[in-house]
C-alpha atoms as a PDB file:
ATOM      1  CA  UNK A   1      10.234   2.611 -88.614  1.00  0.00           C
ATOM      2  CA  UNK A   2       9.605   6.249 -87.572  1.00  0.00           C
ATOM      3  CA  UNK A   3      10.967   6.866 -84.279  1.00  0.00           C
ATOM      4  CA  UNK A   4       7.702   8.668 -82.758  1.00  0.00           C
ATOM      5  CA  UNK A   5       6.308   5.093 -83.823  1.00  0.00           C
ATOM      6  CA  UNK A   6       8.601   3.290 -81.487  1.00  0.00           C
ATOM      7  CA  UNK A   7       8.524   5.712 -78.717  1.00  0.00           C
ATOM      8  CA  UNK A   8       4.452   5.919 -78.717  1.00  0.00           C
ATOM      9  CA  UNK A   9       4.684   1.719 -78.942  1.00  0.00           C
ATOM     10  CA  UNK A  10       4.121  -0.392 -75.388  1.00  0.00           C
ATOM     11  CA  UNK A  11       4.724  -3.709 -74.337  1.00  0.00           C
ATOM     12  CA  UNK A  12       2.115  -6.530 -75.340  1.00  0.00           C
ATOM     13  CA  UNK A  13       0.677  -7.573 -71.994  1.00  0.00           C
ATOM     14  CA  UNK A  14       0.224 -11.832 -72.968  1.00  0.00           C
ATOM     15  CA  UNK A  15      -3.027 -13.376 -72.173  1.00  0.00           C
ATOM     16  CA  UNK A  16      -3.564 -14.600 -68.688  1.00  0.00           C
ATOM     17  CA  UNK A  17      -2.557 -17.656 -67.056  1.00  0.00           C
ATOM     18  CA  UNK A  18      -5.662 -18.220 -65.040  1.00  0.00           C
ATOM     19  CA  UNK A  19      -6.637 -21.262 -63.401  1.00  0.00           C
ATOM     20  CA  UNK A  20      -8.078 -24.451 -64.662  1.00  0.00           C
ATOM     21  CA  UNK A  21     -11.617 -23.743 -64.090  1.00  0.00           C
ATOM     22  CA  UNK A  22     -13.781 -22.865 -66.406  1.00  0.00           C
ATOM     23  CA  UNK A  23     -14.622 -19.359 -63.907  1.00  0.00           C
ATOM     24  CA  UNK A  24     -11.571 -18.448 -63.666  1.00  0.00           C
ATOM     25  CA  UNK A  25     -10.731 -19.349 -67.412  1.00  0.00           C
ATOM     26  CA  UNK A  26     -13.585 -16.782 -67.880  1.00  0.00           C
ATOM     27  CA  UNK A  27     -13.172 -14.422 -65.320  1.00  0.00           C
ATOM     28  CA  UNK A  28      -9.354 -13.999 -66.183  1.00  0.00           C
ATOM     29  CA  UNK A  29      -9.660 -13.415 -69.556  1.00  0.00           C
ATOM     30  CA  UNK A  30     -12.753 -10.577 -68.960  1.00  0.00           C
ATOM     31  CA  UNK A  31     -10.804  -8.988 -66.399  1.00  0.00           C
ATOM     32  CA  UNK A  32      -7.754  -8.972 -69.079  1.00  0.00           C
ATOM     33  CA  UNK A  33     -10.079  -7.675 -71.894  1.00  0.00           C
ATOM     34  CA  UNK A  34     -11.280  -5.020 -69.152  1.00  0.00           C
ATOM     35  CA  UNK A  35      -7.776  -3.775 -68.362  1.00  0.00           C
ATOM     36  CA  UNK A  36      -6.779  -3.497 -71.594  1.00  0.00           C
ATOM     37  CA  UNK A  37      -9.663  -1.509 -72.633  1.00  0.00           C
ATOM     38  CA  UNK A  38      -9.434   0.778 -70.152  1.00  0.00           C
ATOM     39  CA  UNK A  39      -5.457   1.419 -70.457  1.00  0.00           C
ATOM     40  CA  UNK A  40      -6.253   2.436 -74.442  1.00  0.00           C
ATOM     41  CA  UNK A  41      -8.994   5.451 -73.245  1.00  0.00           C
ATOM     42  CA  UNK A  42      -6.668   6.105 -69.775  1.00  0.00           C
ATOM     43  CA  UNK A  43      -4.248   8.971 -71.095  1.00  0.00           C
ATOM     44  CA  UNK A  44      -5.672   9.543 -74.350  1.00  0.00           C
ATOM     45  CA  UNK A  45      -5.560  13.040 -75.823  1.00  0.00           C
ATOM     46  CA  UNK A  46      -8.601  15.877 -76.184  1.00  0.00           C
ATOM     47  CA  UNK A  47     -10.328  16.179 -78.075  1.00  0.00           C
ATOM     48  CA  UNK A  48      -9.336  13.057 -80.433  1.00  0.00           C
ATOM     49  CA  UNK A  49     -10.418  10.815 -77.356  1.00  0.00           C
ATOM     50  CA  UNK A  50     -13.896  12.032 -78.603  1.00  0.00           C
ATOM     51  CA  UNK A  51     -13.580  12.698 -81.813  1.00  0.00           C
ATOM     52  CA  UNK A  52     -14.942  10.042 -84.739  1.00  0.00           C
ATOM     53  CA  UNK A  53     -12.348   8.313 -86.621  1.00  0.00           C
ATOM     54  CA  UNK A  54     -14.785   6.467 -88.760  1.00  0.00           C
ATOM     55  CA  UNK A  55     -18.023   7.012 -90.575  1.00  0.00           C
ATOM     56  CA  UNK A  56     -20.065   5.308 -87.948  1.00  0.00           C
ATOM     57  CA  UNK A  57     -19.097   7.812 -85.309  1.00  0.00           C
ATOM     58  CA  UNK A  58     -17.076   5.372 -83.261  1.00  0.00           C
ATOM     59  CA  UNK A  59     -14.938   7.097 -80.822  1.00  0.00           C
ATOM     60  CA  UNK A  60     -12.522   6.099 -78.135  1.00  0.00           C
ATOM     61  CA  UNK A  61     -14.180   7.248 -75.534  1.00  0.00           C
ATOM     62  CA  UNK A  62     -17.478   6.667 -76.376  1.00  0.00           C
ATOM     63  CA  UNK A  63     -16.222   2.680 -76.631  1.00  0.00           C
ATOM     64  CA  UNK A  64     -15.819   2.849 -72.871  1.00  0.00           C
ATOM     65  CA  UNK A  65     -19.167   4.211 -71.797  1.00  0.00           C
ATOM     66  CA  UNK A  66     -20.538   1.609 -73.877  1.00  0.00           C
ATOM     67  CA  UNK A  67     -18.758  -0.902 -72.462  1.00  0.00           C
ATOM     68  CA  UNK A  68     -19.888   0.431 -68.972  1.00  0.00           C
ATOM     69  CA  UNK A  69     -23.195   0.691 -70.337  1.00  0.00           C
ATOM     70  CA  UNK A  70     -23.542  -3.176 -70.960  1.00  0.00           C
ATOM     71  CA  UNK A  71     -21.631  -4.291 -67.673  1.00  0.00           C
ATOM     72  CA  UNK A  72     -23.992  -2.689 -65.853  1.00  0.00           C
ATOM     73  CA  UNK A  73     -26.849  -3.926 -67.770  1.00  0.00           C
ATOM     74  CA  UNK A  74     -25.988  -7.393 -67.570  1.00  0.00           C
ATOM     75  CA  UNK A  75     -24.172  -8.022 -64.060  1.00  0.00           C
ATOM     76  CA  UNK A  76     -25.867  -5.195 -62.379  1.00  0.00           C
ATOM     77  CA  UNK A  77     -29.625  -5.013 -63.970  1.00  0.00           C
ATOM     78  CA  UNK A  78     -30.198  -1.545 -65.086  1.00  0.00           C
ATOM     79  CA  UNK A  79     -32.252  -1.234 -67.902  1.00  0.00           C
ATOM     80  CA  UNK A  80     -31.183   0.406 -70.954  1.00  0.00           C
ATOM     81  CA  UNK A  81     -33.759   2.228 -73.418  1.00  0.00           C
ATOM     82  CA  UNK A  82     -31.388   3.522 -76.355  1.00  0.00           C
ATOM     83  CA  UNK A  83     -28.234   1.763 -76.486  1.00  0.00           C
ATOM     84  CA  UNK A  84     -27.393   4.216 -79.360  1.00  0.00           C
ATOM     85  CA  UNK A  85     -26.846   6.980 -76.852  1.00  0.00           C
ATOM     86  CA  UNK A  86     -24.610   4.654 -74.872  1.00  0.00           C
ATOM     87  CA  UNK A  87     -21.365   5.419 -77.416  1.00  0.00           C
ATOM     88  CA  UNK A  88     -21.174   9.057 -76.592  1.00  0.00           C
ATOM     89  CA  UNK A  89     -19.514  10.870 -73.596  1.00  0.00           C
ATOM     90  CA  UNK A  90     -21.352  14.372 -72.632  1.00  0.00           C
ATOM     91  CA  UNK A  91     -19.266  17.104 -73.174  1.00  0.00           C
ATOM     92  CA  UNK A  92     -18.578  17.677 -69.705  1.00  0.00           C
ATOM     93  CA  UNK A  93     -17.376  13.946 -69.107  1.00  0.00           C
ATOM     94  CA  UNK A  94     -13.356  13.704 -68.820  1.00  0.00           C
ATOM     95  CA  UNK A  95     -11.557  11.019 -69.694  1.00  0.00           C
ATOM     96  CA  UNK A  96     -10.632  10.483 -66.207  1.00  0.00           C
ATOM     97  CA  UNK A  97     -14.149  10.300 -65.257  1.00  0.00           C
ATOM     98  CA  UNK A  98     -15.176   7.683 -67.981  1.00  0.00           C
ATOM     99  CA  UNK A  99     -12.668   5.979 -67.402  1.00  0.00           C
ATOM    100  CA  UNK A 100     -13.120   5.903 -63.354  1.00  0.00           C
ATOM    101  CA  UNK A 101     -16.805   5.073 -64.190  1.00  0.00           C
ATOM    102  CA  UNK A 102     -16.103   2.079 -65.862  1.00  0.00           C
ATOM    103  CA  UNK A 103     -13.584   1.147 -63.184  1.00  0.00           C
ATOM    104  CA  UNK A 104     -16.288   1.275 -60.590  1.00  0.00           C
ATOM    105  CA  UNK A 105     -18.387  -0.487 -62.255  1.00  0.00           C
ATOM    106  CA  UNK A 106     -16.161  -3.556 -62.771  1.00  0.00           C
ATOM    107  CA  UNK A 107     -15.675  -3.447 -58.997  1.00  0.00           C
ATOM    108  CA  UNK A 108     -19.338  -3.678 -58.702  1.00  0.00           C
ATOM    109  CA  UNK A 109     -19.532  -6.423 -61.143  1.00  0.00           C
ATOM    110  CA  UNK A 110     -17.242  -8.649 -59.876  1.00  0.00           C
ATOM    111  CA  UNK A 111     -18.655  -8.356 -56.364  1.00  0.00           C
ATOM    112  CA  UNK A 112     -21.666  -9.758 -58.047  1.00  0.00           C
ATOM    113  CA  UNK A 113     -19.753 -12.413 -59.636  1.00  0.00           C
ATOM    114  CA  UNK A 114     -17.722 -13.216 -56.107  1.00  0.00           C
ATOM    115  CA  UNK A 115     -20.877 -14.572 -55.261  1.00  0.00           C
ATOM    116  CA  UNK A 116     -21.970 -16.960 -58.182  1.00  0.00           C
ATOM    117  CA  UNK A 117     -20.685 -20.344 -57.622  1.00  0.00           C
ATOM    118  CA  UNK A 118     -22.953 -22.105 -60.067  1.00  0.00           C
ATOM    119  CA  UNK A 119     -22.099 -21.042 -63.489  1.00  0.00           C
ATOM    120  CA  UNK A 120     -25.521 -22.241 -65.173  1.00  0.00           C
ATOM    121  CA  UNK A 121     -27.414 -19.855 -62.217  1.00  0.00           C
ATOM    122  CA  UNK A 122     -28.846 -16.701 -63.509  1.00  0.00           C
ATOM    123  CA  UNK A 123     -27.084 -13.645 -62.504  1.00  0.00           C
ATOM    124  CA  UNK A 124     -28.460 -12.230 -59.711  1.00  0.00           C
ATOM    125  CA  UNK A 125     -29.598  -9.341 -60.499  1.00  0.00           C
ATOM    126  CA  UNK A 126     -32.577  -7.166 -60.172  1.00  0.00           C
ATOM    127  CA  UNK A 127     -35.621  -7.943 -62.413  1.00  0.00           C
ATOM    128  CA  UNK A 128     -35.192  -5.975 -65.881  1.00  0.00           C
ATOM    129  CA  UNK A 129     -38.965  -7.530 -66.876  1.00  0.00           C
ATOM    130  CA  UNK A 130     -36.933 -10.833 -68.441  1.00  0.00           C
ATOM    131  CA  UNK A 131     -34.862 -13.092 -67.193  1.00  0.00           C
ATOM    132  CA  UNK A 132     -31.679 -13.220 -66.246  1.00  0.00           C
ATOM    133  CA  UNK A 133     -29.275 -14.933 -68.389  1.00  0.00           C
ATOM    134  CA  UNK A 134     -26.634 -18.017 -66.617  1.00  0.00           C
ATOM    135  CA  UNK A 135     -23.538 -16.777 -65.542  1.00  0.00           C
ATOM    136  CA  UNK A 136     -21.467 -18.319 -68.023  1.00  0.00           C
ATOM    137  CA  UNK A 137     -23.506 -16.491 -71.252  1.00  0.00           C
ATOM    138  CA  UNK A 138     -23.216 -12.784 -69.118  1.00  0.00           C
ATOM    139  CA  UNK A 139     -19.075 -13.587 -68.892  1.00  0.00           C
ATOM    140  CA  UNK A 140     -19.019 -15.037 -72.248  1.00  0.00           C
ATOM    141  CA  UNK A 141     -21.170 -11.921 -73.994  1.00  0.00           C
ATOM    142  CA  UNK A 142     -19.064  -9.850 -71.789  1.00  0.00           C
ATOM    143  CA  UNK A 143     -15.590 -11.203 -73.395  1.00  0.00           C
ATOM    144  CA  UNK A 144     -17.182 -11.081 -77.294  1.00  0.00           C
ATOM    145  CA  UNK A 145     -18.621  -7.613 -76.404  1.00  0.00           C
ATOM    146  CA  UNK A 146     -15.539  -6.221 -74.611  1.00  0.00           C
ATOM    147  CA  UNK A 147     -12.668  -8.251 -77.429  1.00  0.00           C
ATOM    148  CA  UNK A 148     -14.470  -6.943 -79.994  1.00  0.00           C
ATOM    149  CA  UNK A 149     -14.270  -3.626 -78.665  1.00  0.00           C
ATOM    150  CA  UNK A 150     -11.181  -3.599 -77.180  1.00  0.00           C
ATOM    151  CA  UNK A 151     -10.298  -4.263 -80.769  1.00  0.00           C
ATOM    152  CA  UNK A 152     -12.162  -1.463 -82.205  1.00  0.00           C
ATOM    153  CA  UNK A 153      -9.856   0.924 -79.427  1.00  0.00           C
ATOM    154  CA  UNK A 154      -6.902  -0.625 -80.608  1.00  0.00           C
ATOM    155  CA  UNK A 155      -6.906   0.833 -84.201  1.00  0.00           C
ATOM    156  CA  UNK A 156      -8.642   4.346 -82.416  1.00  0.00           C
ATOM    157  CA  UNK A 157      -5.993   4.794 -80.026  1.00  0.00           C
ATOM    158  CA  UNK A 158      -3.132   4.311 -83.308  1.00  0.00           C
ATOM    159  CA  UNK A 159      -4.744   6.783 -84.909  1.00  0.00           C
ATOM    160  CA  UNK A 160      -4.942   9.756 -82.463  1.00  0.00           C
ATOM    161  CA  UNK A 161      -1.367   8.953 -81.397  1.00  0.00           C
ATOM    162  CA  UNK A 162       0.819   6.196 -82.796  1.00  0.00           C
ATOM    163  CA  UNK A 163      -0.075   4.000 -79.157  1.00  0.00           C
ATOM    164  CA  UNK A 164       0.087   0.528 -79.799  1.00  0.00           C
ATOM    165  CA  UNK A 165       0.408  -2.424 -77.645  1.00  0.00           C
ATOM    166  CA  UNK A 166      -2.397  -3.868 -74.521  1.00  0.00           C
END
């Protein structure tokens, strides 16, 4: 193995050991999912941090604002009209400030969760013009959407530099 492989490689961070409820089953393992995503944008180099790596246009960056996108869509309430637009950072956006954005917005999000006891409640959120979905589908969308993305950053953040590892 190359050696800038093994420098560039980090530590696999294991899967939580949470409680044995099913909220904090589901909380811990978003909130690991969230970390992780965030650690493969935090640090990444310009302008490969925005730069496709794939025919679709997926970038690394661009991951994260959608991911802050849909947390504040579904634990928050604000409406999105073109989720297409979500995957790409203005110009003028850092890395440091996508990456704070989506920071803050976790915050938010779990202060909304800190307050639902009832896992088959809707979120409470403000009206979007449909209802709100139960607690336990937002957290469980919200660990598909954020795995599968987190995955998606995974090979992205390889490719600019080698990284590797949660």
């Amino acid at each position: 193995m190359p050696s800038s492989t093994r420098r560039n490689r980090r530590r696999d961070t294991p899967p939580p050991r949470t409680g044995s409820s099913e909220t904090e089953v589901l909380r811990g393992f978003l909130d690991y999912l969230r970390t992780s995503i965030a650690a493969k944008v935090d640090g990444a180099p310009e302008p490969q941090v925005r730069t496709a790596a794939v025919p679709s246009g997926t970038n690394l960056l661009g991951l994260l604002k959608h991911l802050t996108f849909v947390e504040r869509s579904t634990f928050l309430g604000d409406a999105v009209t073109d989720w297409q637009t979500t995957f790409q950072a203005a110009p003028a956006d850092s890395v440091a400030d996508v990456v704070a954005r989506y920071r803050e917005t976790v915050e938010r999000a779990n202060e909304v969760l800190d307050r639902c006891a009832d896992l088959g409640a809707p979120v409470p959120r403000p009206a979007q013009g449909r209802p709100a979905p139960s607690v336990r589908w937002a957290l469980a969308h919200m660990i598909e959407e954020t795995g599968r993305h987190a995955g998606h950053a995974d090979i992205l953040r390889e490719l600019i530099d080698s990284s590797t590892g949660r």
